[in-house]
Protein backbone atom coordinates (compact mmCIF):
# COMPACT_ATOMS: atom_id res chain seq x y z
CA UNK A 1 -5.11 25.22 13.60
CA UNK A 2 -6.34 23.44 10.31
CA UNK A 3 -3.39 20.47 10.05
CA UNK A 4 -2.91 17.70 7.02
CA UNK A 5 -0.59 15.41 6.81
CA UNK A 6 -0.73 13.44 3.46
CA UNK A 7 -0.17 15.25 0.58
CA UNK A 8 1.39 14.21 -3.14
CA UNK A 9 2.83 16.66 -5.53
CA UNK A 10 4.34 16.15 -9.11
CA UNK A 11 7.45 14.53 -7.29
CA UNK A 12 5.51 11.37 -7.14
CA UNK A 13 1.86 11.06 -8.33
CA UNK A 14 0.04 14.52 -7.68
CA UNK A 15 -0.86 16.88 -10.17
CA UNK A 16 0.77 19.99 -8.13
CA UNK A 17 4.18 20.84 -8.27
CA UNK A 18 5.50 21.28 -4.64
CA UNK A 19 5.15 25.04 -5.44
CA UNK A 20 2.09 24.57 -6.25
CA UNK A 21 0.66 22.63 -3.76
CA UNK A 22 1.79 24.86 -1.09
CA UNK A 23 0.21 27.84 -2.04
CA UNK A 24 -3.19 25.63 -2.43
CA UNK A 25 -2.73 24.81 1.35
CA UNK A 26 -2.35 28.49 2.35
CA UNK A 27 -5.45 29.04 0.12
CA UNK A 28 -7.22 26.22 1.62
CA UNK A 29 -6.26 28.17 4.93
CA UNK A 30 -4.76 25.08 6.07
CA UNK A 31 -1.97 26.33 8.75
CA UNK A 32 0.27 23.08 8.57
CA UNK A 33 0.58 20.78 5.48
CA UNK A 34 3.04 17.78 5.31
CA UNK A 35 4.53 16.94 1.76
CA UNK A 36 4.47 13.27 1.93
CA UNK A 37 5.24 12.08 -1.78
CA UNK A 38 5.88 8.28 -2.58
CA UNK A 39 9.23 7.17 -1.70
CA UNK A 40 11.09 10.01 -2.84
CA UNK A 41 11.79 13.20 -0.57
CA UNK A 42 12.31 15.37 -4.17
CA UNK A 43 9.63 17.76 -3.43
CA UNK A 44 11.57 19.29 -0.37
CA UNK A 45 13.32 22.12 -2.05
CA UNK A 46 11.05 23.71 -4.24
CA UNK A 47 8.15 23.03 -1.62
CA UNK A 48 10.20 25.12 0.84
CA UNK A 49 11.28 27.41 -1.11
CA UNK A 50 7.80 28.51 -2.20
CA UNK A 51 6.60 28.45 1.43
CA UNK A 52 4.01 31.38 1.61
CA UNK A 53 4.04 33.00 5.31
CA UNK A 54 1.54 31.56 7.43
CA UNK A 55 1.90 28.18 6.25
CA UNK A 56 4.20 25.55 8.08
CA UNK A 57 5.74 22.35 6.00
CA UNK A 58 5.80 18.97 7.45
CA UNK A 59 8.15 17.10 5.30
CA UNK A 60 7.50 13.23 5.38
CA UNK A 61 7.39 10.84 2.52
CA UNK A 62 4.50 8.28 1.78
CA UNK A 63 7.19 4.79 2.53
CA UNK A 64 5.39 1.68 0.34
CA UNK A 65 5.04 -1.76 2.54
CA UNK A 66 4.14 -5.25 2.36
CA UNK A 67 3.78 -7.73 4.85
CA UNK A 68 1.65 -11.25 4.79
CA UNK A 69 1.44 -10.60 1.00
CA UNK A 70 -0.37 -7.54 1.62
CA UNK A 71 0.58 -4.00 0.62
CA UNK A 72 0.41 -1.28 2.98
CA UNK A 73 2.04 2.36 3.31
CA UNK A 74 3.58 3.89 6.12
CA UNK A 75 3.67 7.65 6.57
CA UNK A 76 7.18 9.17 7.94
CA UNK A 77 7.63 11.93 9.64
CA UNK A 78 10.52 14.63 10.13
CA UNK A 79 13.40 11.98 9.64
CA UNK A 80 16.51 12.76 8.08
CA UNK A 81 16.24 12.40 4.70
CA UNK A 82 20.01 11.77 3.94
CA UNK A 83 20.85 9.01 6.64
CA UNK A 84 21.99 6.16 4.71
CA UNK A 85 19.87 3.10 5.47
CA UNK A 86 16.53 4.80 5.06
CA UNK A 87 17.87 6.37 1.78
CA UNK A 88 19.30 3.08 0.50
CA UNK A 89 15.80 1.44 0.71
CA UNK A 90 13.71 4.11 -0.62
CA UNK A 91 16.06 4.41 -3.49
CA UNK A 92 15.66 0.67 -4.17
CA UNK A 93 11.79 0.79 -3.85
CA UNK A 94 11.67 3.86 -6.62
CA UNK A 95 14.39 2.06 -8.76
CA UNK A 96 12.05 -1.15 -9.04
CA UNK A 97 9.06 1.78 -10.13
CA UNK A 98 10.22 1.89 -13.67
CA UNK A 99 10.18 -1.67 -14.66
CA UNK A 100 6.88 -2.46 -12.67
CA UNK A 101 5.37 0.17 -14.69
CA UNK A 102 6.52 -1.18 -17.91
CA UNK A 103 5.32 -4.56 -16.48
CA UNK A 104 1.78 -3.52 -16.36
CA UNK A 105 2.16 -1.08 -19.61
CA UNK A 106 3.13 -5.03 -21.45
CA UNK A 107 0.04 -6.75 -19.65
CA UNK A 108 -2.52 -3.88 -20.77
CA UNK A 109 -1.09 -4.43 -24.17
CA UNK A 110 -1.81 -8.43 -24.08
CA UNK A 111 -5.37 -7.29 -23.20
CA UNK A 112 -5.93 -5.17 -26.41
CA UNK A 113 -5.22 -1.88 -24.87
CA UNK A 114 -2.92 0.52 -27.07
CA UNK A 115 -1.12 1.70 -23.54
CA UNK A 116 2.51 3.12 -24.40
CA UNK A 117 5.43 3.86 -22.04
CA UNK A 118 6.05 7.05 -23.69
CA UNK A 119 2.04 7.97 -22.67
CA UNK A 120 2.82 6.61 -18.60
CA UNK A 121 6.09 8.21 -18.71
CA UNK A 122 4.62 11.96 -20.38
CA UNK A 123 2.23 11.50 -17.43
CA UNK A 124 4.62 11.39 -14.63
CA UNK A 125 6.39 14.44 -15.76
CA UNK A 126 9.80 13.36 -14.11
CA UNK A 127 7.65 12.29 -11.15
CA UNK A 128 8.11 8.56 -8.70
CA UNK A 129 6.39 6.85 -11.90
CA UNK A 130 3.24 4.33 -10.28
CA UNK A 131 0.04 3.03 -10.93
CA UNK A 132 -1.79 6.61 -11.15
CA UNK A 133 0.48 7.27 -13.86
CA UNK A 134 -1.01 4.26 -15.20
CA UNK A 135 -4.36 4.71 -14.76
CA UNK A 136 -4.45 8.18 -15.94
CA UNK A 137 -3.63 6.69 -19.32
CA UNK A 138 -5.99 4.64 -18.86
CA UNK A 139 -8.67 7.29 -18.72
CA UNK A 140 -6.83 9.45 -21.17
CA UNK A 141 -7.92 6.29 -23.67
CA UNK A 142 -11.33 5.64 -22.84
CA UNK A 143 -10.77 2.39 -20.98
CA UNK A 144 -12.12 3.90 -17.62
CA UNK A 145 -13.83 6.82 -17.15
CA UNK A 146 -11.66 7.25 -13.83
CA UNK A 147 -8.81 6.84 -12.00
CA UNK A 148 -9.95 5.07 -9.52
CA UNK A 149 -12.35 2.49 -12.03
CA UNK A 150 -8.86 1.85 -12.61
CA UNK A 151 -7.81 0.23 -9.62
CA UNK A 152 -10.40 -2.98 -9.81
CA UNK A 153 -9.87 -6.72 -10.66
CA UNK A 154 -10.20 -5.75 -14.09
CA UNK A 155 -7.31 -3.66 -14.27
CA UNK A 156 -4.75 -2.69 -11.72
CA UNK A 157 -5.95 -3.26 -8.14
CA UNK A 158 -3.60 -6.31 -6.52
CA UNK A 159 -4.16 -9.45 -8.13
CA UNK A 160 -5.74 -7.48 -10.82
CA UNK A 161 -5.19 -8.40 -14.85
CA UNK A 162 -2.91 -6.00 -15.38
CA UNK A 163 -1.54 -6.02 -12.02
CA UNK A 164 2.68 -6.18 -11.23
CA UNK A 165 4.29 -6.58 -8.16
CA UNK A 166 6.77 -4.50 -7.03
CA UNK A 167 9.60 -4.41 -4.58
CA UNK A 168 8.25 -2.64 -0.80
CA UNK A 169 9.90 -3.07 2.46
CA UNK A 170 8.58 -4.91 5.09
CA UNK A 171 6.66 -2.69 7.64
CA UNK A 172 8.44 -3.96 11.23
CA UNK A 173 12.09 -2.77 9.00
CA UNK A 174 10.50 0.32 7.89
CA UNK A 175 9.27 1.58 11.52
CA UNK A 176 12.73 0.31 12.52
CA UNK A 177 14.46 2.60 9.93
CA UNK A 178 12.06 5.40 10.03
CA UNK A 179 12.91 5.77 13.79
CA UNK A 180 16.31 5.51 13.26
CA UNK A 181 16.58 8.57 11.22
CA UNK A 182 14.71 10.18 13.60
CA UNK A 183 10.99 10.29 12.23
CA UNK A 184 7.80 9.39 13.54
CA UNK A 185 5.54 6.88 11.66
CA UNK A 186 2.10 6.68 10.94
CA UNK A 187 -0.11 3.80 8.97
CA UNK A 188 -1.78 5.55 6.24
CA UNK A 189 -5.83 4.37 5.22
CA UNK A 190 -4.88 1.01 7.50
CA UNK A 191 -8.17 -0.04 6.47
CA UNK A 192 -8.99 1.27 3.13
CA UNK A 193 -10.78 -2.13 1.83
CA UNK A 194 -11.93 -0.77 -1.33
CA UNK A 195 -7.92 -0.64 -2.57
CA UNK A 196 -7.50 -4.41 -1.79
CA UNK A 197 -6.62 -6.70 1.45
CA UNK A 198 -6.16 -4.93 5.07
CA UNK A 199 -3.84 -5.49 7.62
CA UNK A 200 -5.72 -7.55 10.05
CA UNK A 201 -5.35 -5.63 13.74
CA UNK A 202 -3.33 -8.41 15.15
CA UNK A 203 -0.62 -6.86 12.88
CA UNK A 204 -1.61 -3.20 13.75
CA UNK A 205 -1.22 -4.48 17.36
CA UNK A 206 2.43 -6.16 16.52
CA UNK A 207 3.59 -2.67 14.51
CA UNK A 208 2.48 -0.59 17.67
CA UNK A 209 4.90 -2.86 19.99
CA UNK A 210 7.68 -2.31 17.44
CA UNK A 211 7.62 1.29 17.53
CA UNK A 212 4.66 2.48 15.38
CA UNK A 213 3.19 6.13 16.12
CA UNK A 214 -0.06 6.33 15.10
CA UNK A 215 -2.84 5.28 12.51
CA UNK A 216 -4.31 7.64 9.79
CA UNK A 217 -8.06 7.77 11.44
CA UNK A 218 -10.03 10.12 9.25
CA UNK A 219 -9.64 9.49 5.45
CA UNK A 220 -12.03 9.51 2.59
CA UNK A 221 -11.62 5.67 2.32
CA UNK A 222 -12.94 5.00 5.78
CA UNK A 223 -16.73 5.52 6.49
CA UNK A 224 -17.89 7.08 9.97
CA UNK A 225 -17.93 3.20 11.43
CA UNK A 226 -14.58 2.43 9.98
CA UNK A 227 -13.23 5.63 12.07
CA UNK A 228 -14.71 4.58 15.56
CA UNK A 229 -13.68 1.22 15.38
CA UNK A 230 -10.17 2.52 14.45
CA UNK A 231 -10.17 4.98 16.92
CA UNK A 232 -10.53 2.60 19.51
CA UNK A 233 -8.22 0.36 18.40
CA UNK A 234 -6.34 3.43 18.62
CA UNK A 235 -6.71 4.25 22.14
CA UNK A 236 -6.38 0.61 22.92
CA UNK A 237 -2.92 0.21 21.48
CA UNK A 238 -1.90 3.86 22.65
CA UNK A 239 -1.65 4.79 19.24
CA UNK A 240 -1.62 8.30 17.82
CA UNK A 241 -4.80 8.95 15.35
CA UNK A 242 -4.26 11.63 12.21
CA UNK A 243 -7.13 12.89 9.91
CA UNK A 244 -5.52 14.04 6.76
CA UNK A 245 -6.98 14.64 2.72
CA UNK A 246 -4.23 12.43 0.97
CA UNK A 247 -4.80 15.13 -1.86
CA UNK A 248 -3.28 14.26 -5.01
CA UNK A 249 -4.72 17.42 -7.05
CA UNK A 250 -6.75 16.54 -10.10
CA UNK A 251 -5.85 13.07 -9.78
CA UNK A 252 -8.51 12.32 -7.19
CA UNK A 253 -11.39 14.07 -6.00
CA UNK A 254 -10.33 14.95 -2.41
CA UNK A 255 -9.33 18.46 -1.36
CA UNK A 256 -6.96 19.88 0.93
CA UNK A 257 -7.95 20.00 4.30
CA UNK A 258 -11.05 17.49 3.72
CA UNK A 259 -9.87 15.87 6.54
CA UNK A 260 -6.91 17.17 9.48
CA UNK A 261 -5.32 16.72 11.87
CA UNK A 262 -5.97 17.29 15.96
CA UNK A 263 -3.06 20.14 17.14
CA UNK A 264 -2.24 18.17 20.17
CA UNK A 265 -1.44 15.02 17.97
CA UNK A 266 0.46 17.21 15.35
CA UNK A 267 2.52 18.95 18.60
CA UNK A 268 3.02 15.50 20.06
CA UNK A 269 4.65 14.03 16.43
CA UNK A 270 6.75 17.45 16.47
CA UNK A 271 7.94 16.51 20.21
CA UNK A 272 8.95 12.98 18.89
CA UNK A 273 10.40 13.99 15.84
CA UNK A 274 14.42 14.13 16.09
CA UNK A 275 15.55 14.15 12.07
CA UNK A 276 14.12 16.93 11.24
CA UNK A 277 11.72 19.81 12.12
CA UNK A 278 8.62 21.43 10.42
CA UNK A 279 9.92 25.11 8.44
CA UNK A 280 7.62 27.84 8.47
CA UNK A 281 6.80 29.44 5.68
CA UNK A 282 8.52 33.55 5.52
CA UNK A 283 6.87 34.76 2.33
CA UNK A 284 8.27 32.04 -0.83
CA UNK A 285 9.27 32.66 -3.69
């Protein structure tokens, strides 16, 4: 079985529609795919209904964290996506989305670049509006030549120039939430440095006594010594590990499947799971 679990469509900041992205996993020949867009579980429907057969859907959502002034983001699993606290605080992490963008849209103007809302909010299409939107205008004008020369000190990376804070739930709540609705949780890129400060393991150790799954393992953003030394903190802490692409379509340059997902792990989320469970695909739409 080819499994990956982090995936972003349209709903948030991919370039796929759910639709979309789906039928790229079955061409990928990935056999299980979880839909994991920021904060938002709006993807769902049309990502199911386009299931093609052969292809299962995880669905999950990509939960944004901070703790110790440090961002981080936690990857849920099969919870219910209407029970009321978990709902209450994603809603209030996308509602703060809007004016954080415009935040950074009225810094980038300070700093001589012609950046409009109307251009960030074209490029979401409807979507959780974030910094990709962001720094696809950026590119779209020249500034960078990429998306991600647009998260530096320069621009929008944390602390950066252009950089706004935004509202994100603290980690030890969000594993206490996420379980409650009955998902599993996982720590996605825990130590992706090149995005900003890590997590020091201390806290990896203190989420894994308060109820955390598992840590993403293999990722673009870790190198092959980054992986072993997180795989052992892994096995230390008797933490789950996940490989997965965190494809965002054109947006980045991974592709689906770049990285998966061990079937015993994926089984052993599934066997935790109690909100939800994964929907094969009968054919779409």
């Amino acid at each position: 079985m080819r499994i990956d679990l982090h995936t972003h469509s349209t709903a948030s900041d991919g370039t796929d529609t759910p639709a979309e992205l789906v039928r790229h996993a079955a061409e990928a020949g990935l056999d299980v795919v979880a839909l994991t867009d920021h904060d938002t579980t709006r993807g769902y429907a049309e990502a199911i209904a386009a299931l093609p057969e052969g292809l299962t859907l995880v669905t999950g959502a990509e939960l944004s964290c901070r703790v110790d002034g440090i961002s981080m983001h936690l990857l849920a699993y099969l919870f219910d996506p209407e029970e009321p606290a978990l709902l209450a605080e994603r809603e209030l992490v996308r509602d703060d989305r809007v004016p954080r963008a415009k935040g950074m849209v009225a810094k980038l103007n300070a700093l001589g670049v012609p950046v409009t809302w109307e251009q960030v909010s074209r490029i979401a299409g409807g979507g959780s509006v974030g910094r990709p939107h962001v720094a696809s205008a950026l590119v779209e004008l020249g500034v960078v030549p990429s998306v991600d020369e647009a998260f530096t000190k320069d621009w929008l990376a944390d602390g950066g120039r252009a950089h706004v804070e935004k509202h994100e739930t603290d980690p030890f709540e969000a594993v206490r939430l996420v379980k409650a609705a009955g998902g599993v949780t996982v720590f996605a890129h825990p130590a992706a440095s090149k995005r900003g400060r890590t997590v020091p393991e201390s806290t990896i150790a203190e989420l894994a006594a308060a109820g955390l799954d598992g840590i993403e393992v293999d990722h673009m953003d870790h190198d092959p010594g980054t992986r072993a030394r997180l795989r052992g903190l892994a096995k230390e802490l008797g933490l789950l590990t996940t490989g997965s692409s965190d494809y965002h379509g054109s947006r980045k340059t991974c592709v689906l499947g770049e990285y998966t997902t061990d079937p015993e792990v994926y089984g052993e989320i599934t066997r935790r799971a109690t909100g939800a469970f994964p929907v094969p695909g009968t054919g779409g739409v």
